[in-house]
Protein backbone atom coordinates (compact mmCIF):
# COMPACT_ATOMS: atom_id res chain seq x y z
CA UNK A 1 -27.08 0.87 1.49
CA UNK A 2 -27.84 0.64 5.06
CA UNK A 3 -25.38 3.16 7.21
CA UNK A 4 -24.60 3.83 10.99
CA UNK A 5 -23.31 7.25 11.51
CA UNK A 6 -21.24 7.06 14.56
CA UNK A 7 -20.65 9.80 16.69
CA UNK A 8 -17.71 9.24 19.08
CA UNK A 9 -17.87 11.89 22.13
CA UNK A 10 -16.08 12.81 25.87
CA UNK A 11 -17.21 15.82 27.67
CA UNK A 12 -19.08 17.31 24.49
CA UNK A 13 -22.12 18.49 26.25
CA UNK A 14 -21.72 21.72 24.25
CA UNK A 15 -21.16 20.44 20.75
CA UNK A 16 -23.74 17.34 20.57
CA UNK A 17 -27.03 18.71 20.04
CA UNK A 18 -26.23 20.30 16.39
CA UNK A 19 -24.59 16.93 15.70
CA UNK A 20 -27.70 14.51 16.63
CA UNK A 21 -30.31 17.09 14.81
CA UNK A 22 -28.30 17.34 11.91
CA UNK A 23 -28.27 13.30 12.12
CA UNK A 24 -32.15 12.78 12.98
CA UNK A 25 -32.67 15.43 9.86
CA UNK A 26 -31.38 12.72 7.45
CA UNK A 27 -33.78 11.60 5.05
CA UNK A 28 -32.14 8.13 4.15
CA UNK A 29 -34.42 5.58 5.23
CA UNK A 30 -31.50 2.67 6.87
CA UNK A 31 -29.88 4.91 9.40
CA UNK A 32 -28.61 3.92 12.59
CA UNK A 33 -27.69 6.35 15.16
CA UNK A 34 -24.67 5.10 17.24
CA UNK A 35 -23.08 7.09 20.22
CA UNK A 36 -19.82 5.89 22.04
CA UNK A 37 -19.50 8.23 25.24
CA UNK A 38 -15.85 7.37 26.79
CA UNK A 39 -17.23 8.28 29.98
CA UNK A 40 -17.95 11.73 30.29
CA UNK A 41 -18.01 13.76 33.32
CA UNK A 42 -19.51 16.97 32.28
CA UNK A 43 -23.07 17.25 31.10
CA UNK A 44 -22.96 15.13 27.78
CA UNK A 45 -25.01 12.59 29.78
CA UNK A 46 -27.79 15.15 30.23
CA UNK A 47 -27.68 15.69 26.50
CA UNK A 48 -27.97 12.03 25.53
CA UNK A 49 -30.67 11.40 27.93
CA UNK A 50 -33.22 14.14 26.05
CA UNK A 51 -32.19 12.30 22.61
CA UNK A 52 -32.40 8.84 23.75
CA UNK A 53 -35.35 8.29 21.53
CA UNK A 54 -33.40 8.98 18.67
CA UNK A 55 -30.15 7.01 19.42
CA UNK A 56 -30.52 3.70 18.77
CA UNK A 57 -27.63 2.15 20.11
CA UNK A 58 -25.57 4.17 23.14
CA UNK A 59 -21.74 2.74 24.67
CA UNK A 60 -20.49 4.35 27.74
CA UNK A 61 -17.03 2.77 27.29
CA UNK A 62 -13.13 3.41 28.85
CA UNK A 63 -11.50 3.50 25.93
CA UNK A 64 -7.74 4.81 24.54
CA UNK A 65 -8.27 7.48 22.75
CA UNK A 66 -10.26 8.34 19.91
CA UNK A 67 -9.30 5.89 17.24
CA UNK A 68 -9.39 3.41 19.89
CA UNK A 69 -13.41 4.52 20.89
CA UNK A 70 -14.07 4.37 16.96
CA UNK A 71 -12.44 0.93 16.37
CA UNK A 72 -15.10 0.03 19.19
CA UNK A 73 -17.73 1.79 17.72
CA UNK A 74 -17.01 -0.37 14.19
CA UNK A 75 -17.79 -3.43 16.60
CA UNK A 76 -21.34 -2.08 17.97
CA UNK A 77 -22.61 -1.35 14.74
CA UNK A 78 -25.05 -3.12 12.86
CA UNK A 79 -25.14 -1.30 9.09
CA UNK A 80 -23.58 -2.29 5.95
CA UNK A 81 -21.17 0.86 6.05
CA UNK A 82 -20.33 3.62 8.84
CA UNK A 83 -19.51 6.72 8.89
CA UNK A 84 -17.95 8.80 11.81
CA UNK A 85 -19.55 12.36 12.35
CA UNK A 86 -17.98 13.32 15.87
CA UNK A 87 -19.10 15.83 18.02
CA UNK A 88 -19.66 19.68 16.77
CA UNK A 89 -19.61 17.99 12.89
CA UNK A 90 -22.83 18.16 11.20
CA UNK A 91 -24.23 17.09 7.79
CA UNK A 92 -24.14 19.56 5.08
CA UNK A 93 -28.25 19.51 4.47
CA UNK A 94 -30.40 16.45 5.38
CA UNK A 95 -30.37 14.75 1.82
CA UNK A 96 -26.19 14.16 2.47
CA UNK A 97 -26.58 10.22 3.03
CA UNK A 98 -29.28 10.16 0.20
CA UNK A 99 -27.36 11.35 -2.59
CA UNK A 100 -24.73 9.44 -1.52
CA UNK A 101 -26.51 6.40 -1.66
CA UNK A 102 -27.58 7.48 -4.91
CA UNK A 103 -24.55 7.39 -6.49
CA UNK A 104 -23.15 4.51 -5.06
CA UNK A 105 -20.91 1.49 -7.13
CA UNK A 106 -22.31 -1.84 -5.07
CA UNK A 107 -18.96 -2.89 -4.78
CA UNK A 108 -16.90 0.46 -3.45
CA UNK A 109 -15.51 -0.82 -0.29
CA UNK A 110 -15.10 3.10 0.85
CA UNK A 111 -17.04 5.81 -0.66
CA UNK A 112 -16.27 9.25 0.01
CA UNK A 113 -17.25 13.08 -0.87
CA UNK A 114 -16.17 16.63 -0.05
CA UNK A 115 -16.15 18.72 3.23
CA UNK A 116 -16.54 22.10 4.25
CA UNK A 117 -14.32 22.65 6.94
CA UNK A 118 -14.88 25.38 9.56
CA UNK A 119 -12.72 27.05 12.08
CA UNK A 120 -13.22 30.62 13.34
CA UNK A 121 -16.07 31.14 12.01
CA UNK A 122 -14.74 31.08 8.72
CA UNK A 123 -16.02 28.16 5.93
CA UNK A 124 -13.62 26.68 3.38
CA UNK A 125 -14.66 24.41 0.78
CA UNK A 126 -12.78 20.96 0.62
CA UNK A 127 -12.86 18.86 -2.39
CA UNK A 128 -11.74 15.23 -2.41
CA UNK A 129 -10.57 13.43 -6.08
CA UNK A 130 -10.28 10.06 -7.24
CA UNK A 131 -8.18 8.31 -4.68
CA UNK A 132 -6.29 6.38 -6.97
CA UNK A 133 -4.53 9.21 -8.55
CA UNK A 134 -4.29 11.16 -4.51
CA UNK A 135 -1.97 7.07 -4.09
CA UNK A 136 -0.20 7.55 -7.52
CA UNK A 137 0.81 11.31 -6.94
CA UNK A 138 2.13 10.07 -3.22
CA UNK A 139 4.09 7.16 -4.97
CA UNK A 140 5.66 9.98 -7.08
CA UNK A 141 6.57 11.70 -3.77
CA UNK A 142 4.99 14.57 -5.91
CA UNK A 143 3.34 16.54 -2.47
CA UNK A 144 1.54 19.78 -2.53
CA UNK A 145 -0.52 21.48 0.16
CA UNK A 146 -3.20 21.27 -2.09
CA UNK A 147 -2.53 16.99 -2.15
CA UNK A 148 -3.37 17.67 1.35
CA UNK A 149 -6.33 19.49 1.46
CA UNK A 150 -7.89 17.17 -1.47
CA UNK A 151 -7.33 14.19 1.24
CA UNK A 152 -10.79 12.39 1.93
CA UNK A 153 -11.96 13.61 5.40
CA UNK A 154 -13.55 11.13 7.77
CA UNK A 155 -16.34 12.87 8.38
CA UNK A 156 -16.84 12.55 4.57
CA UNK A 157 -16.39 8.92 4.40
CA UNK A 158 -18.21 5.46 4.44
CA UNK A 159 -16.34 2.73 4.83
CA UNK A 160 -18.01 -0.89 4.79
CA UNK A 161 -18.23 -1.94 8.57
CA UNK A 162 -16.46 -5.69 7.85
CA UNK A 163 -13.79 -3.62 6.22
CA UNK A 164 -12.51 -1.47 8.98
CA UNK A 165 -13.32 -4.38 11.70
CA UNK A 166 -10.70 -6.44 9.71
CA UNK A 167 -8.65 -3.23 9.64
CA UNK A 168 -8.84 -1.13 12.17
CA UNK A 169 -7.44 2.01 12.85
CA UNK A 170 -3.98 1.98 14.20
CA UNK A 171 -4.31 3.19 17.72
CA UNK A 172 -0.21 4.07 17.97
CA UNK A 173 -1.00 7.01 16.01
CA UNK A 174 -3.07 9.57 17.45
CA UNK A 175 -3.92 11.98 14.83
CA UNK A 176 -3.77 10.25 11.72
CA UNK A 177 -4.97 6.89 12.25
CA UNK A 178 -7.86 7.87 9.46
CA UNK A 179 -5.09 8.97 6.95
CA UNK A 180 -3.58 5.79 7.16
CA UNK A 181 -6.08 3.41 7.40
CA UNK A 182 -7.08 4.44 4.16
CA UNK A 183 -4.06 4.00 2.40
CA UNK A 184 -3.33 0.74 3.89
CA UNK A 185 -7.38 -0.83 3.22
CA UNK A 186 -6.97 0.81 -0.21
CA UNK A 187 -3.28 -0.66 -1.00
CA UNK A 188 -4.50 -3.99 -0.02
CA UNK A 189 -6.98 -3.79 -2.45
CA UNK A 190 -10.15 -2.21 -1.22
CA UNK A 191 -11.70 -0.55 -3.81
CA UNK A 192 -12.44 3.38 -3.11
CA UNK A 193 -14.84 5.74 -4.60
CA UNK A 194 -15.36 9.10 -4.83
CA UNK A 195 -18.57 11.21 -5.47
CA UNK A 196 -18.66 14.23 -6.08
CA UNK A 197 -20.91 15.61 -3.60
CA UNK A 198 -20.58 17.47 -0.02
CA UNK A 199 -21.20 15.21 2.70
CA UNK A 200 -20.43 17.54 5.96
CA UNK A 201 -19.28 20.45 8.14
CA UNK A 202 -15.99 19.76 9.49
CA UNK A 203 -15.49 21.15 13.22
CA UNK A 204 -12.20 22.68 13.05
CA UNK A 205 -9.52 23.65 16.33
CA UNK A 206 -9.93 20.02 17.01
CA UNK A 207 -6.92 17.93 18.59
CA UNK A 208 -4.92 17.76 15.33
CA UNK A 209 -4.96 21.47 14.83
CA UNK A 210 -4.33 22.04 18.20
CA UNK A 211 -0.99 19.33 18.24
CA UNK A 212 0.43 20.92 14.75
CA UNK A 213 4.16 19.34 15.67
CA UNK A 214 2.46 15.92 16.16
CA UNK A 215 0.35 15.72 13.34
CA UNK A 216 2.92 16.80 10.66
CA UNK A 217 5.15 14.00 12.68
CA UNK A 218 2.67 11.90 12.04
CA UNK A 219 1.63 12.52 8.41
CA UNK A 220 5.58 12.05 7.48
CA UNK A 221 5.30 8.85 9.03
CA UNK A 222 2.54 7.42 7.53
CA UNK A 223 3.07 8.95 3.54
CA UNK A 224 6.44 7.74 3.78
CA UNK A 225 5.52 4.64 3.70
CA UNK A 226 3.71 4.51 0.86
CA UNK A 227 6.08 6.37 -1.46
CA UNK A 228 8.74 5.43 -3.93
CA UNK A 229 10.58 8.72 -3.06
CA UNK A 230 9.92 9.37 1.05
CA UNK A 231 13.03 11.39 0.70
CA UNK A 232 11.17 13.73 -1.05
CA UNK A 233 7.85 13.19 1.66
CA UNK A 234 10.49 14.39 4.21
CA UNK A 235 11.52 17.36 2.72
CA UNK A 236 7.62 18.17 2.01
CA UNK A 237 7.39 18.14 5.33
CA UNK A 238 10.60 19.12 7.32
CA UNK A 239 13.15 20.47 4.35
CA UNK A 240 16.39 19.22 5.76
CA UNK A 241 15.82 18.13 9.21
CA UNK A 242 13.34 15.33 9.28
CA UNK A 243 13.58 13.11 12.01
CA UNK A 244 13.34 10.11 9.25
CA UNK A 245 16.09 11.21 7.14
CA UNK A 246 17.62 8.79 4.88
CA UNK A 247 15.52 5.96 6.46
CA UNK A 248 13.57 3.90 3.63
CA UNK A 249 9.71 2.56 2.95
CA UNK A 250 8.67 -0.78 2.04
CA UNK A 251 8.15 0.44 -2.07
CA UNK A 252 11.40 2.43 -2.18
CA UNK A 253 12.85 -0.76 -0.73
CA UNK A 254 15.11 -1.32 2.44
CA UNK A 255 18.84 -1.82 3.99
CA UNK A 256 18.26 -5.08 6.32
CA UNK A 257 21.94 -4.75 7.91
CA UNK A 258 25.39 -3.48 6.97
CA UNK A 259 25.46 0.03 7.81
CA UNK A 260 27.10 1.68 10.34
CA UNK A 261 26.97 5.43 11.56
CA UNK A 262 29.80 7.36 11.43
CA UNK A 263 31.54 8.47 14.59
CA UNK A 264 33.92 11.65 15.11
CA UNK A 265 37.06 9.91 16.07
CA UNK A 266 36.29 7.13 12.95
CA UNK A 267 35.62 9.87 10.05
CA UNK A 268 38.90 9.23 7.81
CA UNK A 269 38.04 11.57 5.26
CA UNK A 270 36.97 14.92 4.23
CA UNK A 271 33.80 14.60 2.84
CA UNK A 272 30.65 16.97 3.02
CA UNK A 273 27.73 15.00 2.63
CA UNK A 274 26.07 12.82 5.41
CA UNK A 275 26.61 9.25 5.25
CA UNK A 276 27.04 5.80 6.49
CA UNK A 277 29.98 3.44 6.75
CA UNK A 278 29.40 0.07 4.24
CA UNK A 279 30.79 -2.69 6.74
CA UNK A 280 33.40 -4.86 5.14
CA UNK A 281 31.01 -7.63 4.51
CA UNK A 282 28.31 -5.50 2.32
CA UNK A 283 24.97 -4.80 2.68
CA UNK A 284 21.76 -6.62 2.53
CA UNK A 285 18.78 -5.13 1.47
CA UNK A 286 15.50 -6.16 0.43
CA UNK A 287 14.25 -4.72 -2.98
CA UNK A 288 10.25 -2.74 -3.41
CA UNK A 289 7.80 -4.72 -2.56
CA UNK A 290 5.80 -3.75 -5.61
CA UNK A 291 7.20 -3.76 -8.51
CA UNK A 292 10.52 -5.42 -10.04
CA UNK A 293 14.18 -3.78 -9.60
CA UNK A 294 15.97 -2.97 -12.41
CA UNK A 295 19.12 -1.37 -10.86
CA UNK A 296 20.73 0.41 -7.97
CA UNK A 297 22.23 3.68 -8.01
CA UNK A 298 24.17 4.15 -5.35
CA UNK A 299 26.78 7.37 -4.03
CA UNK A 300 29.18 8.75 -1.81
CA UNK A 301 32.80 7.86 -0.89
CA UNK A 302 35.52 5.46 -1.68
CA UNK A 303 39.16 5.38 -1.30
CA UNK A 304 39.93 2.20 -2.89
CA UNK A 305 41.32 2.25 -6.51
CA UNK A 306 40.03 -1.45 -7.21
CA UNK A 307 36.94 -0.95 -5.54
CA UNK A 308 34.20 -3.11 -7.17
CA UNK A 309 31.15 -4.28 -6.16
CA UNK A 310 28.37 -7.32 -6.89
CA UNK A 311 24.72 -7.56 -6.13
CA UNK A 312 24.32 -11.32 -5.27
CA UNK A 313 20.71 -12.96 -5.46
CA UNK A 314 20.27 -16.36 -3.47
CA UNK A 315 24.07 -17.01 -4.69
CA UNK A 316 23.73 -16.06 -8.02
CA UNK A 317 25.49 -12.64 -8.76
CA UNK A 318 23.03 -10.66 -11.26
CA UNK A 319 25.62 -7.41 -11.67
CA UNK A 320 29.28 -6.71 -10.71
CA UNK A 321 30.05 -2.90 -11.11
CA UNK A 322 33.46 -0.79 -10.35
CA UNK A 323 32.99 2.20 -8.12
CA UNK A 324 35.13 5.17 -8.73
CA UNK A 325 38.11 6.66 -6.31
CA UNK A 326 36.96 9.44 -4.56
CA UNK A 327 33.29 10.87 -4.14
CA UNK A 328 30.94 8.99 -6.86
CA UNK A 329 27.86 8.40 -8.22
CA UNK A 330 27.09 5.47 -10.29
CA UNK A 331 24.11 3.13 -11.11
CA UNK A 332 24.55 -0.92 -10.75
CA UNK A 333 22.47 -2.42 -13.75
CA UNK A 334 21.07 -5.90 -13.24
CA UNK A 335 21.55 -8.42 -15.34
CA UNK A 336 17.89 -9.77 -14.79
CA UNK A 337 14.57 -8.20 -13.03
CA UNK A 338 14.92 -8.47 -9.41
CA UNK A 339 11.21 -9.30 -7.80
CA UNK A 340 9.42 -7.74 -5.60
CA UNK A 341 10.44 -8.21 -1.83
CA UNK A 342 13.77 -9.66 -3.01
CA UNK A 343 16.21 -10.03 -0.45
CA UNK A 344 19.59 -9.17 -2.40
CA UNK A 345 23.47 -8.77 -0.84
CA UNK A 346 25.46 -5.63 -2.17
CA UNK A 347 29.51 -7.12 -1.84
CA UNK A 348 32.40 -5.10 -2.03
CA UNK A 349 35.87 -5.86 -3.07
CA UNK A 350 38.02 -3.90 -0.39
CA UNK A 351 37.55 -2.77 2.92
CA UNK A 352 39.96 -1.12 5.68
CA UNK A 353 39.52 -1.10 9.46
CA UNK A 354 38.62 2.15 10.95
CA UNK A 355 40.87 3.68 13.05
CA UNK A 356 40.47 3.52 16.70
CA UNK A 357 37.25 1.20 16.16
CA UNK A 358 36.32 -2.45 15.62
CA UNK A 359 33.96 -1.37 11.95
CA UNK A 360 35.80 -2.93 8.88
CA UNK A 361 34.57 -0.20 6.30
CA UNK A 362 34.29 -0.79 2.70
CA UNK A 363 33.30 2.82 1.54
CA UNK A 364 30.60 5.71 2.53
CA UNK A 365 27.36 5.68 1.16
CA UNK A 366 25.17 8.67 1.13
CA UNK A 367 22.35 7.98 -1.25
CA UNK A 368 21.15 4.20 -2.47
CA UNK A 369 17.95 4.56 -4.95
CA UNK A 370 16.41 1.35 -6.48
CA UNK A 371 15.41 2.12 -10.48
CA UNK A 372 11.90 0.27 -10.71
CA UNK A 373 10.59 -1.32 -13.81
CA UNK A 374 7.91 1.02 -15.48
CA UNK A 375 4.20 0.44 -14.29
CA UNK A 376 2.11 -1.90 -16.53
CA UNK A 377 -1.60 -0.80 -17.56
CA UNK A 378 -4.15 -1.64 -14.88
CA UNK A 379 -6.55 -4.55 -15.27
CA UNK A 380 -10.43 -4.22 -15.19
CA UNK A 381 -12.26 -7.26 -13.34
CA UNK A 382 -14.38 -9.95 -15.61
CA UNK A 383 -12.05 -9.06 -18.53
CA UNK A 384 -10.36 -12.10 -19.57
CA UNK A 385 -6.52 -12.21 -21.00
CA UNK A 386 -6.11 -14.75 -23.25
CA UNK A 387 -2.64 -15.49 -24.64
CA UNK A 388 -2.35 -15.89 -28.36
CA UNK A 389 0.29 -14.65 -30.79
CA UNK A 390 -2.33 -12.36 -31.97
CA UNK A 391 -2.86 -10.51 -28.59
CA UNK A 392 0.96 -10.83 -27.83
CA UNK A 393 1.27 -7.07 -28.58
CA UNK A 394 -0.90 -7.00 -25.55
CA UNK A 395 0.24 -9.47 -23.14
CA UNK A 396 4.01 -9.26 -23.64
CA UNK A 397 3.61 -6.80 -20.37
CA UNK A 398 2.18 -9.47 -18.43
CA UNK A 399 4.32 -11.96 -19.16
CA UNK A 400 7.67 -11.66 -16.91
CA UNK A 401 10.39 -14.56 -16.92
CA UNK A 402 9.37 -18.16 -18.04
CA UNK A 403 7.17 -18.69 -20.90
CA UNK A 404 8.02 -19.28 -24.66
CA UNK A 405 6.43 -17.40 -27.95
CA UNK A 406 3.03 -17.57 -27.73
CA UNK A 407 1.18 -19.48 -30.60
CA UNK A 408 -2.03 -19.64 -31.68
CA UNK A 409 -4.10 -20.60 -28.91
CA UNK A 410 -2.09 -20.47 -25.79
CA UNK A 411 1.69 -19.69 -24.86
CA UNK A 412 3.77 -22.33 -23.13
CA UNK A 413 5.54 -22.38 -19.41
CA UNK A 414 9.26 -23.41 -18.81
CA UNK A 415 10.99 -24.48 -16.63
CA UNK A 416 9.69 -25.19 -12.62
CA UNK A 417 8.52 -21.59 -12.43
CA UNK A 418 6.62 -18.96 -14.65
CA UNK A 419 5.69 -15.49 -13.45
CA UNK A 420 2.93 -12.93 -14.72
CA UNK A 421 2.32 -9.47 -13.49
CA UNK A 422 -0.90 -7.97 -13.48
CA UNK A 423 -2.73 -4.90 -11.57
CA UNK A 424 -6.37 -3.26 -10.89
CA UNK A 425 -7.88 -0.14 -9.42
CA UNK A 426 -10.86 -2.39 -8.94
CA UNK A 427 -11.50 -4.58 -5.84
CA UNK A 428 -9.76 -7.99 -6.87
CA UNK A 429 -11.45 -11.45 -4.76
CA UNK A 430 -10.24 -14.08 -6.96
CA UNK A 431 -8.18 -14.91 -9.91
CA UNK A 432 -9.77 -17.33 -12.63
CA UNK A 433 -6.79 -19.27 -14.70
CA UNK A 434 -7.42 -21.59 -17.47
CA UNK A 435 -4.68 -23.92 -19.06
CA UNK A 436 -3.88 -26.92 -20.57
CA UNK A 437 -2.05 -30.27 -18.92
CA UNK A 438 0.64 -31.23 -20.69
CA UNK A 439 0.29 -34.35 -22.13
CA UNK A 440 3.93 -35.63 -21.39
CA UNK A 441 2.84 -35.40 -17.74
CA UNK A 442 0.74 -37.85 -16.20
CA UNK A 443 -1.36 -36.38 -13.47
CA UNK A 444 0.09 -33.02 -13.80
CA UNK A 445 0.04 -30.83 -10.77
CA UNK A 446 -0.45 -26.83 -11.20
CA UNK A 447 0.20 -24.31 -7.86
CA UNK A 448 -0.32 -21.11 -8.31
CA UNK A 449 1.27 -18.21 -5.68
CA UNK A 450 0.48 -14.75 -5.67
CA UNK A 451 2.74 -12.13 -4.19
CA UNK A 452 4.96 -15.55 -2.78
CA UNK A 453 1.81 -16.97 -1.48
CA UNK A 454 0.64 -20.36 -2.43
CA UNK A 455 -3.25 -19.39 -2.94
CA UNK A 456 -4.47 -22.91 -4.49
CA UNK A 457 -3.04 -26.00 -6.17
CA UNK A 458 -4.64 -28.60 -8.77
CA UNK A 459 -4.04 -32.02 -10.31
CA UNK A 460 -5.57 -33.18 -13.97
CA UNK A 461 -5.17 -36.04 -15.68
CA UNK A 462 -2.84 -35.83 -18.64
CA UNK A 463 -3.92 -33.63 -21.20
CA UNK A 464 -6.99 -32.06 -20.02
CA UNK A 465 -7.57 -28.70 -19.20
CA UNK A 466 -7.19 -26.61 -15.96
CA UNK A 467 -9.61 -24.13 -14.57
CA UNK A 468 -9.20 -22.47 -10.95
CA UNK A 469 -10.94 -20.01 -9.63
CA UNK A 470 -8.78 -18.78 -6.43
CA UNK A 471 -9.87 -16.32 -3.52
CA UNK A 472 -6.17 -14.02 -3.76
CA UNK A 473 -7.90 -10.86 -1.84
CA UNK A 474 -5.74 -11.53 1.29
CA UNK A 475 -2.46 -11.12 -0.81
CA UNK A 476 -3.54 -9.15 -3.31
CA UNK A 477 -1.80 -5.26 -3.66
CA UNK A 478 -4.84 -2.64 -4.99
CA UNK A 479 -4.29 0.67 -6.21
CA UNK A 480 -2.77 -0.05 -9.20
CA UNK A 481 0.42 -1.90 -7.53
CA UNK A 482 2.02 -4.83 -9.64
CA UNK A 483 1.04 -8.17 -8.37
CA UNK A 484 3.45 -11.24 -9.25
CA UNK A 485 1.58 -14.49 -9.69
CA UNK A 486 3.89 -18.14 -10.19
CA UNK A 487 2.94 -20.73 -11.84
CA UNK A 488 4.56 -24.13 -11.11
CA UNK A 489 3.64 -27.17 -12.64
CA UNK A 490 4.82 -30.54 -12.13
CA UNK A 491 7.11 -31.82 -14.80
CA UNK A 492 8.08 -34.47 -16.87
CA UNK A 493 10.65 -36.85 -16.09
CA UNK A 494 11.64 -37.72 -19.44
CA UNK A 495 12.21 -34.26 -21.28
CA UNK A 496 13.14 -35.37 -24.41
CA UNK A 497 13.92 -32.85 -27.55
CA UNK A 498 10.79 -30.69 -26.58
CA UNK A 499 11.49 -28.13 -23.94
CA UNK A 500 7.92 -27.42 -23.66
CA UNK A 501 6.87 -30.68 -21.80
CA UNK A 502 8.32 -29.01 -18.62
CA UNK A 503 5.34 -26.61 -18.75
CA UNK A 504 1.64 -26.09 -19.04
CA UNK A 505 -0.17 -23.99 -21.79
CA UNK A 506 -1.70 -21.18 -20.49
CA UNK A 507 -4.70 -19.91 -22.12
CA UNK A 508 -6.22 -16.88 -20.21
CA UNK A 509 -6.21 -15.28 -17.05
CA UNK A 510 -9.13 -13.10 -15.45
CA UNK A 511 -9.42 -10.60 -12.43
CA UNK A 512 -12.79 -11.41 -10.70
């Protein structure tokens, strides 16, 4: 494992020279020493000069801030994997990159340890844990100070180069660009790893701890989006009065358009919780973009006695539900899955114009939830699923809308469109499916999409077999998120009594 440890610096004349010994001490033998200097004017040029020896790559750059200098600093360097040790952080002893490398997986994508954070003199002892359950606990919206504290510190983490040049840090956040560039490379599907060792001295009293209001701005920002509860990531962080209150994330799913705020001379009734007018026409929403939607509990206000409503999907109503008189609280059950990223329309029956406005109001709504199918079992890579009525006890989980009993060998498609689900915690490249032609169709045609995008398509002559092998690592979701891959095979013109011949047989399906 080759590394650069790059140390990102501006007027640190003070705090360099404990960083550079502590990286010259390092005993690995594929280091590269990398300094970006964003154009210092006190003496940190003095200071690089007497270690130019030892540096083996030096940028004086302008650049826009810190994330900014180290998404620069990912483009100068020449290692396998990099690590960021800024200025007044050190390495914990000079084996820290060894044992690392030690314990390495080949394939971790980022690898990361513990910290010991400083400030005022005083150490503290930081561990990290297995990032997949830190992702699953934030999903939860279950957030402690101690979820926190067990985050993976920079200055504790490798991350392969190619991975954060494709990337980056996002430079519109100034504090916590680290935070979430690791939950977006690892939700993508970058596979993490953590080892159990301490990798460095943290310098506290940096900028984050000096910008407290900013940073927990910032952190609220960036967990929200990554939870199926960010109510409950606001109140971790602000109780009642976060500035993102009742606004959704992409995996709690969203309102598109159809709300409107309330305003004092429009409020028609005497109701205590805060809320949003429903416009006449209903709202349009678009359901998690993870997993399937099973229902939608929604609450607040109505005054109509034959107030019902429908959930409509591309014209097809899946669930028609009456809402009470008065303040309510009920749950709209689908009739069918809705998929991920769905865009769905929520109608109502009745609507009044409010007075002294131009809003035609159906009722107020002060919570809408989406109830989310339950996770399915994670995947391991080069383990094959192969669909036979005797691993149907298995599979059944897999297998979403589309298919018919499996039998002995194989289970069958129907219809235009079949859809599996499957998720990993490992790194996912390609997906490797194997089925039959069906021998009704001539020069049968197989696409397969994943997540909605087509990722390969393949013709066969009637009755043979099937096999691609398909990069999917741009669309797939890591971390344990669902991932919805179509099948749609040409069909038959003549369908006769058998149903079947509008399908292929799949046999197996493997993560690679």
């Amino acid at each position: 494992m080759s590394i650069t440890v790059a140390t990102v610096a501006l007027n640190a004349a003070e705090d360099l020279p404990i960083t550079l010994e502590s990286i010259i001490a390092q005993d690995h033998p594929d280091i590269e020493l990398l300094v970006v200097d964003g154009s210092s004017w006190d003496h940190t040029h003095e200071i690089l000069d007497l270690y130019r020896d030892d540096i083996d790559r030096l940028e004086i750059i302008e650049d826009a801030g810190i994330f900014d200098a180290m998404n620069r600093a990912a483009e100068f360097a020449s290692k396998d994997y990099i690590i960021f040790l800024n200025a007044g952080d050190r390495f914990y002893t000079e084996r820290s990159l060894s044992k690392i490398w030690e314990r390495r997986r080949e394939s971790a994508d980022i690898i990361f340890g513990n910290h010991v954070y400083r400030a005022g003199g005083v150490d503290r002892f930081e561990a990290s844990s297995d990032f997949h359950d830190h992702m699953a606990q934030l999903r939860k919206g279950e957030l402690t100070a101690s979820w926190l504290s067990h985050f993976p510190a920079h200055q504790a983490t490798f991350t392969r180069t190619s991975l954060l040049r494709q990337e980056k840090y996002d430079t519109a956040l100034r504090i916590c660009a680290d935070h979430d560039f690791l939950l977006r490379a690892v939700y993508k599907g970058a596979e993490p790893q953590y080892i159990d060792e301490i990798v460095s001295h943290y310098m506290g009293g940096g900028f984050s701890a000096q910008r407290t209001d900013l940073c927990r701005l910032e952190w609220n920002a960036v967990y929200r989006r990554y939870s199926e509860r960010p109510e409950a990531i606001d109140r971790f962080f602000y109780r009642d009065h976060s500035p993102f209150a009742r606004k959704r994330s992409p995996l709690a799913g969203e309102v598109l358009m159809g709300l409107e705020a309330p305003r004092t001379d429009e409020e028609i009734l005497d109701y205590e919780e805060e809320f949003d007018w429903v416009v006449g026409s209903g709202l349009r929403l678009v359901s998690p973009e993870h997993r399937a939607a099973t229902a939608l509990h929604i609450s607040g206000f109505n005054h109509f006695a034959s107030q019902t409503v429908e959930v409509v999907d591309n014209g097809r109503v899946i669930a028609r539900q009456r809402v009470p008189t008065g303040e309510f609280h009920t749950e709209v059950s689908f009739g069918r899955p809705v998929e991920p990223g769905t865009i769905i329309d929520l109608i109502p029956s009745d609507s009044v114009r409010l007075p002294e406005s131009s809003v035609i109001a159906a009722f107020a709504l002060s919570e809408l939830r989406f109830e989310i199918e339950a996770e399915i079992m994670p995947r391991a890579v080069n383990d094959p699923i192969f669909f036979t009525v005797q691993t149907a006890h298995e599979t059944e989980n897999y297998l979403m809308s589309g298919w018919w009993t499996p039998e002995s060998t194989h289970v069958w498609s129907k219809g235009d469109s079949s859809d599996l689900k499957l998720s990993s915690l490992e790194s996912v490249s390609a997906l490797a499916i194997r089925a039959r032609a069906n021998p009704a169709v001539p020069g049968q045609t197989l696409q397969i999409s994943v997540n909605g995008k087509v990722v390969g398509e393949s013709g066969t002559t009637s009755g043979s077999e099937f096999y691609l092998v398909l990069p999917v690592a741009q669309h797939w979701r890591g971390a344990g998120y669902a991932n919805r891959i179509t099948l749609r095979p040409s069909r038959a013109s003549n369908v006769g009594a058998d149903h079947r011949v509008l399908g292929v047989s799949l046999v197996s399906v493997e993560l690679k």
